[in-house]
C-alpha atoms as a PDB file:
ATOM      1  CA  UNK A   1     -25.947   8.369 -28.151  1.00  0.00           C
ATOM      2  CA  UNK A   2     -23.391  10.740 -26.047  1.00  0.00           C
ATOM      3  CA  UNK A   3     -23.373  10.451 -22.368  1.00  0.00           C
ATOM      4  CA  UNK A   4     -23.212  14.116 -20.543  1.00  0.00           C
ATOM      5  CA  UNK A   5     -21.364  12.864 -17.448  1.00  0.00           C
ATOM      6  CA  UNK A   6     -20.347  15.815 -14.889  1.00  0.00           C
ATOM      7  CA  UNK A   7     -16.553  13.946 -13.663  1.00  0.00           C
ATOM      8  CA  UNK A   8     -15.329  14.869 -10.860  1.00  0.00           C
ATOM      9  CA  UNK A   9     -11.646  13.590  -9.204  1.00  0.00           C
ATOM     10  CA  UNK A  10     -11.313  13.248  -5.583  1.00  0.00           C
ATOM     11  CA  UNK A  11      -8.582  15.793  -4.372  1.00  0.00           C
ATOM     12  CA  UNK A  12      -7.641  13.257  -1.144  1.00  0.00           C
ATOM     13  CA  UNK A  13      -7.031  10.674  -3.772  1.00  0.00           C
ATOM     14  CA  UNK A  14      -3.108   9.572  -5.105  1.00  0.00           C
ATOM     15  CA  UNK A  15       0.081   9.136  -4.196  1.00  0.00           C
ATOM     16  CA  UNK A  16       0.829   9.220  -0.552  1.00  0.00           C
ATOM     17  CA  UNK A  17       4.050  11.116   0.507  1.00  0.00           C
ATOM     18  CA  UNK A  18       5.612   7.686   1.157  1.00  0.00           C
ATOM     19  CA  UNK A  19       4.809   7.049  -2.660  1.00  0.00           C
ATOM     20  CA  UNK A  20       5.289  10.535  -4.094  1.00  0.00           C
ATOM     21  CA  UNK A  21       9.031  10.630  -1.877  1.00  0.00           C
ATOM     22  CA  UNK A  22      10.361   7.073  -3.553  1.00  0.00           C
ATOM     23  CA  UNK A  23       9.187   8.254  -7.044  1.00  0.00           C
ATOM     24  CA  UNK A  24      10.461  11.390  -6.980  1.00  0.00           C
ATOM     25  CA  UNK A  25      13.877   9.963  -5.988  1.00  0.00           C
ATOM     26  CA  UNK A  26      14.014   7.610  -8.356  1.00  0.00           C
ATOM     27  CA  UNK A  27      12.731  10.394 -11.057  1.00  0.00           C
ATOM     28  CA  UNK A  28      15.709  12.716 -10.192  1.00  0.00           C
ATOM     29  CA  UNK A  29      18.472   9.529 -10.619  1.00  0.00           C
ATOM     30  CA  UNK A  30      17.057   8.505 -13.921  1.00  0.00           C
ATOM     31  CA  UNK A  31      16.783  12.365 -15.038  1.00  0.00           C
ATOM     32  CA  UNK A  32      20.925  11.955 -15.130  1.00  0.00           C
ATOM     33  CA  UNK A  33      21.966   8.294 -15.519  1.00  0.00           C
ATOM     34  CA  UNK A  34      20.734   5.685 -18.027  1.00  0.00           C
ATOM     35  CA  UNK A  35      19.079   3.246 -14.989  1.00  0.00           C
ATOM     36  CA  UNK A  36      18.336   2.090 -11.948  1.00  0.00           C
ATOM     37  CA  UNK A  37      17.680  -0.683 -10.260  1.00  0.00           C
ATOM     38  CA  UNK A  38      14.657  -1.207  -7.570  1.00  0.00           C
ATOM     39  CA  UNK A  39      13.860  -3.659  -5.366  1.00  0.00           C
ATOM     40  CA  UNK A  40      10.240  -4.955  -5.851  1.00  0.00           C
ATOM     41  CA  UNK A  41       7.846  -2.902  -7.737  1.00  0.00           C
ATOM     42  CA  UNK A  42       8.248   0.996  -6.978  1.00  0.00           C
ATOM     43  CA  UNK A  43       4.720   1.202  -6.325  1.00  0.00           C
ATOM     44  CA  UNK A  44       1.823  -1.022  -6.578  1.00  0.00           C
ATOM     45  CA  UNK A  45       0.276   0.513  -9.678  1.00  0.00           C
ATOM     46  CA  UNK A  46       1.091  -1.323 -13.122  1.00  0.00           C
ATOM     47  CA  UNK A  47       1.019   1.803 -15.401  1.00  0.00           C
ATOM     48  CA  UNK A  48       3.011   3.754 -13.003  1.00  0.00           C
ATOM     49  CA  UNK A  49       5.717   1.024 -12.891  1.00  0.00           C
ATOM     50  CA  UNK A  50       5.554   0.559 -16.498  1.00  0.00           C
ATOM     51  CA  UNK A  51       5.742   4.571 -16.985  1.00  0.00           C
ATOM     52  CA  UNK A  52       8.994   4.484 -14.776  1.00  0.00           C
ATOM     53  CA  UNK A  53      10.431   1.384 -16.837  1.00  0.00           C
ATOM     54  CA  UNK A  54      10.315   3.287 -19.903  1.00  0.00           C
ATOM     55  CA  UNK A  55      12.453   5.910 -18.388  1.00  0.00           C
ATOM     56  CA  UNK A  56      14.787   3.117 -17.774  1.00  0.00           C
ATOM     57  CA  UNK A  57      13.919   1.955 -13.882  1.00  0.00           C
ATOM     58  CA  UNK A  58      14.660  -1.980 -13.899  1.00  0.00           C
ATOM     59  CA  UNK A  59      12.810  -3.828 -10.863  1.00  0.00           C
ATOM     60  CA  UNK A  60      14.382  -6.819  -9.865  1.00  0.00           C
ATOM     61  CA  UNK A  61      13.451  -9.767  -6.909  1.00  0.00           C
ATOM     62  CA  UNK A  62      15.803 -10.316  -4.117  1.00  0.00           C
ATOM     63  CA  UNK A  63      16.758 -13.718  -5.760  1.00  0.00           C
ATOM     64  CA  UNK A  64      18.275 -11.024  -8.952  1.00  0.00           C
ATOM     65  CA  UNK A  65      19.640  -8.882  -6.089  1.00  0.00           C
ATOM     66  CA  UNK A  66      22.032 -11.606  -4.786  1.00  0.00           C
ATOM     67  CA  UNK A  67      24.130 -11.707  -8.276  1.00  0.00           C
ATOM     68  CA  UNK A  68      24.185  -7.805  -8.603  1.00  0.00           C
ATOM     69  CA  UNK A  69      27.563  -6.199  -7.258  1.00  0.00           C
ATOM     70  CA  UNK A  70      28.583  -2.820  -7.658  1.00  0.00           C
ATOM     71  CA  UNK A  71      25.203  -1.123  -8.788  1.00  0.00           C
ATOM     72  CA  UNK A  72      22.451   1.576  -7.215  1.00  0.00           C
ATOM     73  CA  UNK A  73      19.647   0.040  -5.893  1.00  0.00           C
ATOM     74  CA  UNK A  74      16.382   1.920  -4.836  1.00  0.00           C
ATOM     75  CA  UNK A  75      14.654   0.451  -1.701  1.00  0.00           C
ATOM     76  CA  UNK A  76      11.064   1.588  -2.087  1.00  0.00           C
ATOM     77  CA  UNK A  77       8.374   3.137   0.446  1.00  0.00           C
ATOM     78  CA  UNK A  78       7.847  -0.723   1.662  1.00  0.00           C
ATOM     79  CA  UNK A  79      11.258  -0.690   3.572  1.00  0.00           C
ATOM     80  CA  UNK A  80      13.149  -3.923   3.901  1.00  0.00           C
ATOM     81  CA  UNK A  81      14.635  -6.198   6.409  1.00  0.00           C
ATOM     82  CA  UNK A  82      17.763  -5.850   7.726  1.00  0.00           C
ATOM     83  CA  UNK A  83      19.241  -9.502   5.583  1.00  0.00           C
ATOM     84  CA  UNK A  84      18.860  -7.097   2.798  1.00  0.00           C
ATOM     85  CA  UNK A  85      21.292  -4.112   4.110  1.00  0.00           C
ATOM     86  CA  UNK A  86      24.098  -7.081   5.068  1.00  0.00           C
ATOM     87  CA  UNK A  87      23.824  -8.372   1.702  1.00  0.00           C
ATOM     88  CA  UNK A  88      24.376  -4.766   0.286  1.00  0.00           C
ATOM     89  CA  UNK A  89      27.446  -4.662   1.989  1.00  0.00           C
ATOM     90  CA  UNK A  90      28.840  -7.759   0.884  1.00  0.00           C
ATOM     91  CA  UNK A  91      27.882  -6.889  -2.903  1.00  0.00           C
ATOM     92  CA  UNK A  92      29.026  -3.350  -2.689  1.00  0.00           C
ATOM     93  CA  UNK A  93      25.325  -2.633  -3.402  1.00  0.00           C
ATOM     94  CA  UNK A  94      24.553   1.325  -3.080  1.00  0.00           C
ATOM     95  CA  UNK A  95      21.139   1.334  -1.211  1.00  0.00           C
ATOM     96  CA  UNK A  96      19.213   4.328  -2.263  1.00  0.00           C
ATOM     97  CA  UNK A  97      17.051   4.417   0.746  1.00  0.00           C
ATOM     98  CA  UNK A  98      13.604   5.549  -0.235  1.00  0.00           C
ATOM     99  CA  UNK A  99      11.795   3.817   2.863  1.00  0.00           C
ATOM    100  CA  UNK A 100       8.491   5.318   4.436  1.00  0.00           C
ATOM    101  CA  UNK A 101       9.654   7.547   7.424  1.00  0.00           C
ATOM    102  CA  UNK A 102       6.042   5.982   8.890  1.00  0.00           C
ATOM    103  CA  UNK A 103       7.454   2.844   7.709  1.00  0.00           C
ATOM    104  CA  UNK A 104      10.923   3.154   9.368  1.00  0.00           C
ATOM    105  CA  UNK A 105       9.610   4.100  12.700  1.00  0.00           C
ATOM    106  CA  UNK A 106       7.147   1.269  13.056  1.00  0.00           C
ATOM    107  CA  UNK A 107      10.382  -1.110  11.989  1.00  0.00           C
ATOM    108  CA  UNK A 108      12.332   0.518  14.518  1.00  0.00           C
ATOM    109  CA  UNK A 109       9.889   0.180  16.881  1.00  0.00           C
ATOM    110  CA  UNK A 110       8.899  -3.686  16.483  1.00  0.00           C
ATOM    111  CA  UNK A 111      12.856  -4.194  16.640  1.00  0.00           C
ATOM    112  CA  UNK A 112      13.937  -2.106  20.342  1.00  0.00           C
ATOM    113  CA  UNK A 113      10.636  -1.836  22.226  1.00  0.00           C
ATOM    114  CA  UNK A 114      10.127  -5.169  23.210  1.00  0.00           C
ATOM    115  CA  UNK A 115      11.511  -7.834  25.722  1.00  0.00           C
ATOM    116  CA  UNK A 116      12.047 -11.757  24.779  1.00  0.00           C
ATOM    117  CA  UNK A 117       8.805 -13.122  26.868  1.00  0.00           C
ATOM    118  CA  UNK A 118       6.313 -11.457  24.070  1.00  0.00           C
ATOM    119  CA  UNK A 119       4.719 -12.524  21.093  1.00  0.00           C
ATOM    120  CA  UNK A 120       4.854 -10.168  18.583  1.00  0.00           C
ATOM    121  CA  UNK A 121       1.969 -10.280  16.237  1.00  0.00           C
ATOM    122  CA  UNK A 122       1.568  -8.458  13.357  1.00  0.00           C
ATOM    123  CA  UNK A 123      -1.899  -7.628  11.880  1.00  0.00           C
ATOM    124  CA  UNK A 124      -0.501  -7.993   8.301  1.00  0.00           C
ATOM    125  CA  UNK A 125      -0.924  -9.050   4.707  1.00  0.00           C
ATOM    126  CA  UNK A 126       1.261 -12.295   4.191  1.00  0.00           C
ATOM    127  CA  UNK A 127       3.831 -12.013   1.674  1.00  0.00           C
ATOM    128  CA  UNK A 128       3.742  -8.108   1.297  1.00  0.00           C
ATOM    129  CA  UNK A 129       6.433  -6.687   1.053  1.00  0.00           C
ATOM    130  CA  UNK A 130       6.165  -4.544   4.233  1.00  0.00           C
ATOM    131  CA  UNK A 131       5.139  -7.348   6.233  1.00  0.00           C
ATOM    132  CA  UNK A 132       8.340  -9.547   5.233  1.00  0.00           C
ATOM    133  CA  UNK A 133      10.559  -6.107   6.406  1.00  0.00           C
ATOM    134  CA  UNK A 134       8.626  -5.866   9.328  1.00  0.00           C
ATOM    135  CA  UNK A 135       9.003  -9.420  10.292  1.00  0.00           C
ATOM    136  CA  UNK A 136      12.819  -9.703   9.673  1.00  0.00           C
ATOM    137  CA  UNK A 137      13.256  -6.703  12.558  1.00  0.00           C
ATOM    138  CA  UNK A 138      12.430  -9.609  14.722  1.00  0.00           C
ATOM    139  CA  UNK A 139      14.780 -12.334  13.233  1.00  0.00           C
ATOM    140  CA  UNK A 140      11.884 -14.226  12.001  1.00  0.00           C
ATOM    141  CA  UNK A 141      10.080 -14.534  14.961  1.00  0.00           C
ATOM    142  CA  UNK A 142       6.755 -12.292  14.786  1.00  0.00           C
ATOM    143  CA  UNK A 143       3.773 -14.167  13.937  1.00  0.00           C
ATOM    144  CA  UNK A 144       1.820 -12.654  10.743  1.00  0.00           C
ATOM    145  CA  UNK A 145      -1.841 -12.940  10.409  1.00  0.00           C
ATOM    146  CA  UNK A 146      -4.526 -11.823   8.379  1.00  0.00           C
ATOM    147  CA  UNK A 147      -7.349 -12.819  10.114  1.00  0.00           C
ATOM    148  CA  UNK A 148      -8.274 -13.709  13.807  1.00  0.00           C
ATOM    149  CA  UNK A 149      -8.798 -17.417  12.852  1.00  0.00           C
ATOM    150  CA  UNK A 150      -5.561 -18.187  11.676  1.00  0.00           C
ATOM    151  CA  UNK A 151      -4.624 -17.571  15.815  1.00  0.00           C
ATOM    152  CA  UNK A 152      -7.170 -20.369  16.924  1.00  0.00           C
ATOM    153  CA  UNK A 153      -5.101 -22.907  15.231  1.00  0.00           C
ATOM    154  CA  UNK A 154      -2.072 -21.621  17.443  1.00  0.00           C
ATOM    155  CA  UNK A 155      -0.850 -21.773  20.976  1.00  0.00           C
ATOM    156  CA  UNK A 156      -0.029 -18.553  21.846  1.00  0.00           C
ATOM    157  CA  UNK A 157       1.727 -17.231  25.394  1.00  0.00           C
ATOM    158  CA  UNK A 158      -0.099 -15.012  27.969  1.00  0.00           C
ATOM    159  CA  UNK A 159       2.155 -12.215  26.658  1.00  0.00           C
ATOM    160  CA  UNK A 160       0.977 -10.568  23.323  1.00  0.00           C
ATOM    161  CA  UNK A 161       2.333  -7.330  21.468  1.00  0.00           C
ATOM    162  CA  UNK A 162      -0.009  -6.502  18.618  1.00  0.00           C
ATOM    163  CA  UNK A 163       1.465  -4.585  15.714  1.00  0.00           C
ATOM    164  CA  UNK A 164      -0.081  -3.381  12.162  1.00  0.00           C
ATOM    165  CA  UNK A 165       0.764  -3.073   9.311  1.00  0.00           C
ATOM    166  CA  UNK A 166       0.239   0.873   8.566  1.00  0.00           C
ATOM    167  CA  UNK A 167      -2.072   0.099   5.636  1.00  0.00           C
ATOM    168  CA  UNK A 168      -4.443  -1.899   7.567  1.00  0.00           C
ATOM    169  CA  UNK A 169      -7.967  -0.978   8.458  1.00  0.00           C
ATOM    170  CA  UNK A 170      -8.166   1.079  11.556  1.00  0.00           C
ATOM    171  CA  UNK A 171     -11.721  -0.731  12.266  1.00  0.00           C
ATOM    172  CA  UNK A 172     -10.688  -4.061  12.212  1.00  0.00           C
ATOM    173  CA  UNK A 173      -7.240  -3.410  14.094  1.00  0.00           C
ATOM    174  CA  UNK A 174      -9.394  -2.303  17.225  1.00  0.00           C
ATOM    175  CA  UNK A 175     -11.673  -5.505  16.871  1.00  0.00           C
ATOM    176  CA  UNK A 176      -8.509  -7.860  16.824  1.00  0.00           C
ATOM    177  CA  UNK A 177      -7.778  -5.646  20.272  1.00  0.00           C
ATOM    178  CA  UNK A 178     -10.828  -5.982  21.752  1.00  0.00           C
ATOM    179  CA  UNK A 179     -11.023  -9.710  20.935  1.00  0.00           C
ATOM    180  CA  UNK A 180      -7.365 -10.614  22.505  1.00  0.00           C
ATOM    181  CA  UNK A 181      -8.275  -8.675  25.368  1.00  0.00           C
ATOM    182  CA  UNK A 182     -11.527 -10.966  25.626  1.00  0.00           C
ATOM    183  CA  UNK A 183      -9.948 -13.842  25.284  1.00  0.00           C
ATOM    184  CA  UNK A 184      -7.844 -12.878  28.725  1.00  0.00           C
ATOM    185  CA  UNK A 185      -4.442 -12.370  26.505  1.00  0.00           C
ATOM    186  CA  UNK A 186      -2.254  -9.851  28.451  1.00  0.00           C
ATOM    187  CA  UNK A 187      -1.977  -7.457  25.514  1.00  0.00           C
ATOM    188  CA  UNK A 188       0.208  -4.320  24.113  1.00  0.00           C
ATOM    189  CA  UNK A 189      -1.308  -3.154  21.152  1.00  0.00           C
ATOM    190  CA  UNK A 190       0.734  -0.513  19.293  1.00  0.00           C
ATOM    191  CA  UNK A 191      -1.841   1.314  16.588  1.00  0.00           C
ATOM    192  CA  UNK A 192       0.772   1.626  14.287  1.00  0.00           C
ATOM    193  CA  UNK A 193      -1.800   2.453  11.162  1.00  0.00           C
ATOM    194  CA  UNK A 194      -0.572   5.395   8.864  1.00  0.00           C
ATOM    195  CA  UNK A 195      -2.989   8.258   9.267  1.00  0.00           C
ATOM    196  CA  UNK A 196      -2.241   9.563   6.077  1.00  0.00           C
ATOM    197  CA  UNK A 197      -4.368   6.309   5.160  1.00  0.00           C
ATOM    198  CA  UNK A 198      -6.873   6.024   7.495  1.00  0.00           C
ATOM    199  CA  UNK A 199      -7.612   9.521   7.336  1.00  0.00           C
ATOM    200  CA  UNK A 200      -8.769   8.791   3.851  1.00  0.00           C
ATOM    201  CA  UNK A 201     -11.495   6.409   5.197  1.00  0.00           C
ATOM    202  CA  UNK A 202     -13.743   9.585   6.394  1.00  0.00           C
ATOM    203  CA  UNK A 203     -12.624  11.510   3.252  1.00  0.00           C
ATOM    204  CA  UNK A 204     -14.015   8.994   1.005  1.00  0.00           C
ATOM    205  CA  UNK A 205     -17.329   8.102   2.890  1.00  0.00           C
ATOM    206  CA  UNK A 206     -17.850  11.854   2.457  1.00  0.00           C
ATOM    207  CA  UNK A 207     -17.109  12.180  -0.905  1.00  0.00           C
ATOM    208  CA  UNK A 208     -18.936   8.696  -2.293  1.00  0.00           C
ATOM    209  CA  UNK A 209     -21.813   9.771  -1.240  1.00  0.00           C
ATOM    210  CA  UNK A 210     -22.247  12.809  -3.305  1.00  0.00           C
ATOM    211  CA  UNK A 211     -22.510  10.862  -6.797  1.00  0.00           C
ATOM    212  CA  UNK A 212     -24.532   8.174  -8.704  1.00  0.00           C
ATOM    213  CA  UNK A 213     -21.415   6.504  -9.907  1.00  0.00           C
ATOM    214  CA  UNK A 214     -17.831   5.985  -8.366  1.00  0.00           C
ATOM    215  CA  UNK A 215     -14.815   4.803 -10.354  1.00  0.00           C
ATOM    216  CA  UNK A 216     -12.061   3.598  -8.475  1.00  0.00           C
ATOM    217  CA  UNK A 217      -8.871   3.327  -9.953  1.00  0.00           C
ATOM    218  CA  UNK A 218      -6.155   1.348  -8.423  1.00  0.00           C
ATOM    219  CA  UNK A 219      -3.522  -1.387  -8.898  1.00  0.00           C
ATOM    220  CA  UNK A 220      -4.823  -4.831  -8.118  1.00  0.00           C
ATOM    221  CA  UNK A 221      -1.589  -5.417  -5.962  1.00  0.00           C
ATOM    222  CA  UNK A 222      -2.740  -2.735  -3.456  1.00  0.00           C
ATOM    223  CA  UNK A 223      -3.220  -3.574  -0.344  1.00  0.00           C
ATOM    224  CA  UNK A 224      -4.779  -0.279   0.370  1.00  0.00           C
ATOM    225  CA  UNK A 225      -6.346  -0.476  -2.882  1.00  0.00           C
ATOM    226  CA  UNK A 226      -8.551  -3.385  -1.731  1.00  0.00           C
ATOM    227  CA  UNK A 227      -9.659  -1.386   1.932  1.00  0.00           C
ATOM    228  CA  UNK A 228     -10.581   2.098   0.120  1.00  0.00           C
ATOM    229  CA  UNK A 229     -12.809  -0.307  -2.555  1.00  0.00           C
ATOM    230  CA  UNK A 230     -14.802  -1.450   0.237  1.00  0.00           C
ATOM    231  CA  UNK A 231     -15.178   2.163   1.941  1.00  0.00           C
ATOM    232  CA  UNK A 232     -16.546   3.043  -1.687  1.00  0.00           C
ATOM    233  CA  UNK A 233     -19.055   0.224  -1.932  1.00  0.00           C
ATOM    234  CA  UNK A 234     -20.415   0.353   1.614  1.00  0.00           C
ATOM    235  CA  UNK A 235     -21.096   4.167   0.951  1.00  0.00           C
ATOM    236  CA  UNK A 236     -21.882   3.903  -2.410  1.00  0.00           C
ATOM    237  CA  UNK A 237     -23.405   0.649  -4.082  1.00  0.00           C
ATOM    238  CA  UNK A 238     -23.106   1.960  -7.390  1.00  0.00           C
ATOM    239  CA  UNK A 239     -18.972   2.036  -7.437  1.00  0.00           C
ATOM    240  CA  UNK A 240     -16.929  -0.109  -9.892  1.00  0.00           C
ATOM    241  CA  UNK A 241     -12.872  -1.199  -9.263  1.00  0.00           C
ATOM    242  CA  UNK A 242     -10.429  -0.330 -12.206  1.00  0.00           C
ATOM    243  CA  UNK A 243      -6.846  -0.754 -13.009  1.00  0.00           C
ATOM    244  CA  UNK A 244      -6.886   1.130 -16.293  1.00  0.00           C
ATOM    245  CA  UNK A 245      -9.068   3.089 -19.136  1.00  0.00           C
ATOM    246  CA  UNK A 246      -9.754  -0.381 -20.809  1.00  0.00           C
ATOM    247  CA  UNK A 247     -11.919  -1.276 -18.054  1.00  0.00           C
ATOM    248  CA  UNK A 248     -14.361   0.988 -18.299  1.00  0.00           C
ATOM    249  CA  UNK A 249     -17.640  -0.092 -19.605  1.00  0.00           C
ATOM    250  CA  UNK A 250     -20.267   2.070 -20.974  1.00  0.00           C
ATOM    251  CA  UNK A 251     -22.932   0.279 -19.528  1.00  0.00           C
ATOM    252  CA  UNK A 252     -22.546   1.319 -15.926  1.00  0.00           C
ATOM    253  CA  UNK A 253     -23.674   4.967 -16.934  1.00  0.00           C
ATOM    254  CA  UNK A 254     -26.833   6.712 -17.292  1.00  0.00           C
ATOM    255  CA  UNK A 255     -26.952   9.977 -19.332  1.00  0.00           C
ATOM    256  CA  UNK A 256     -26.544  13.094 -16.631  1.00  0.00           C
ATOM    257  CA  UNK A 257     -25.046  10.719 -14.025  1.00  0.00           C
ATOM    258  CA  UNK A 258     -22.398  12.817 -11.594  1.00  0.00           C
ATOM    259  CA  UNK A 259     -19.338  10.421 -11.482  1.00  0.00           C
ATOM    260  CA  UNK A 260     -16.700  10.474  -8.717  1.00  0.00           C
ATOM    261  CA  UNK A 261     -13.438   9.346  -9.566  1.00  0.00           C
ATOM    262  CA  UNK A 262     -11.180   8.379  -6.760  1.00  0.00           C
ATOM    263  CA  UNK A 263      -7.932   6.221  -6.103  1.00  0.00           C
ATOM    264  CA  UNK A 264      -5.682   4.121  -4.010  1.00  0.00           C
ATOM    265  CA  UNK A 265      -2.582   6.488  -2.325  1.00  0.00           C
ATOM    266  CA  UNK A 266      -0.491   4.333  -4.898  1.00  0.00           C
ATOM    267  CA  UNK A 267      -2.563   5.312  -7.848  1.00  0.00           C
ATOM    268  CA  UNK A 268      -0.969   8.328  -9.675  1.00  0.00           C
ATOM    269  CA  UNK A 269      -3.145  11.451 -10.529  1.00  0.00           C
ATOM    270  CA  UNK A 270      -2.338  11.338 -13.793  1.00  0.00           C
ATOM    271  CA  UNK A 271      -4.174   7.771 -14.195  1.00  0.00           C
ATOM    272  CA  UNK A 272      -7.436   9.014 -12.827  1.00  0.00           C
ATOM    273  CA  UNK A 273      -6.980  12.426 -15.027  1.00  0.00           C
ATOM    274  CA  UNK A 274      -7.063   9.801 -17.895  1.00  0.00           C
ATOM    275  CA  UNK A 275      -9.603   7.912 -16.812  1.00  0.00           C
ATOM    276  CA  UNK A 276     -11.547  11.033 -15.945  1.00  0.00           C
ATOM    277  CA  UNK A 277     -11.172  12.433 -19.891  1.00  0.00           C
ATOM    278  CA  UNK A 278     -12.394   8.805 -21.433  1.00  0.00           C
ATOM    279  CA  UNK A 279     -15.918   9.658 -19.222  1.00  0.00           C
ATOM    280  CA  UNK A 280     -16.033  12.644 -20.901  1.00  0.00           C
ATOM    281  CA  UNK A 281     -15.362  11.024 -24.164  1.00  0.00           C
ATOM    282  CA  UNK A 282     -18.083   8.492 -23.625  1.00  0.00           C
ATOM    283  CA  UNK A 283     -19.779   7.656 -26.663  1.00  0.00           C
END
């Protein structure tokens, strides 16, 4: 039996301009030499990164970074800390600086507008790479949490900036806020959440709702990836996570359903285009 699905993509969905700025940089290097190295993965979307590879990008770690010398070497829309700048120098790296501007402002920030009596906290993933360039603005110093609890087990001074990663949900930014200030903490908070992201919160609540099925595409490394899932469920029940085509399963559908497709801001458009014509090819 066919399935008669009516597919629709999200518009709001894809690449970010963070994204769509590092990629497109990279793109026009590789267009005229044979490669280039980056620093991490461009972008955390698999098939993207392994679409780039083949046109001969070569992502390295920083621990392959510290035996390169005289290359190119793309920072992506992460950013970095500044350990990774001085060692550039001292390699005779070229740094082909493809850093967030959203991203550079909120490092900037965490690294001049503070004095030595706060705390800076950071509202953060642990290990991501944004986080770890964030954090090395402040020598080390910032304290990186994902959740309130991981504070209780700490003795914290009176004196509290609060900082977030610009991925982060807006939501639960304001209840950390709300919380410190409850607990008596004198407390800076700096909203430092790309809009660009949280913007897409409202977009998607609107646009789940208008299906029977959502399919959300997105690397399993996203960050962002994991927030906009939950948007999708809350508003829609019926909405199912996917990294690639193979993941789709036949059994979710109904014959006549209306099916949403939508995406992290690091999932590229032409992922969910291909997702979009295997729902139309449902057999």
């Amino acid at each position: 039996m066919g399935y008669d699905l009516n597919v629709t993509i999200d518009k709001s969905s894809g690449f970010c301009f963070g994204v769509v700025y590092a990629i497109d940089m990279a793109e026009d290097i590789l267009d005229n030499e044979e490669y280039l190295y980056c620093l991490g993965d461009i972008v955390h979307n698999d098939e993207e990164v392994e679409r780039l590879k083949a046109k001969g990008l070569r992502i390295i770690d920083h621990d392959q970074l510290h035996q390169l010398k005289d290359e190119k070497v793309l920072i992506r829309a992460h950013g970095e800390a500044p350990s990774t700048y001085e060692l550039a120098l001292k390699n005779n790296l070229t740094m082909i600086d493809a850093s967030c501007p959203v991203v550079l402002k909120l490092q900037n920030r965490i690294k001049n507008s503070h004095d030595d009596e706060e705390q800076i906290l950071i509202f953060g993933k642990h290990g991501h790479a944004e986080v770890i360039g964030l954090q090395g603005q402040t020598n080390g110093k910032a304290i990186v949490f994902q959740d309130l609890a991981e504070l209780d087990e700490m003795e914290l001074p009176n004196k509290i900036t609060l900082y977030s990663q610009t991925t982060k949900s807006t939501d639960k930014f304001y209840q950390i806020k709300d919380e410190l200030l409850k607990r008596g903490f004198d407390l800076k908070a700096n909203d430092t959440i790309c809009r660009q992201v949280s913007n897409r919160y409202e977009e998607l609540e609107n646009f789940v709702a208008d299906y029977d099925k959502i399919i959300f595409v997105s690397g399993k490394k996203s960050s962002n990836g994991k927030v906009l899932y939950d948007v999708c469920k809350k508003y829609n029940p019926n909405s199912y996570f996917i990294s690639n085509v193979e993941e789709l399963d036949k059994s979710w559908f109904a014959n006549h359903d209306k099916v949403g497709i939508c995406g992290a801001t690091s999932t590229p458009m032409w992922l969910m285009e291909k997702v979009k014509t295997a729902l139309e090819n449902l057999s």
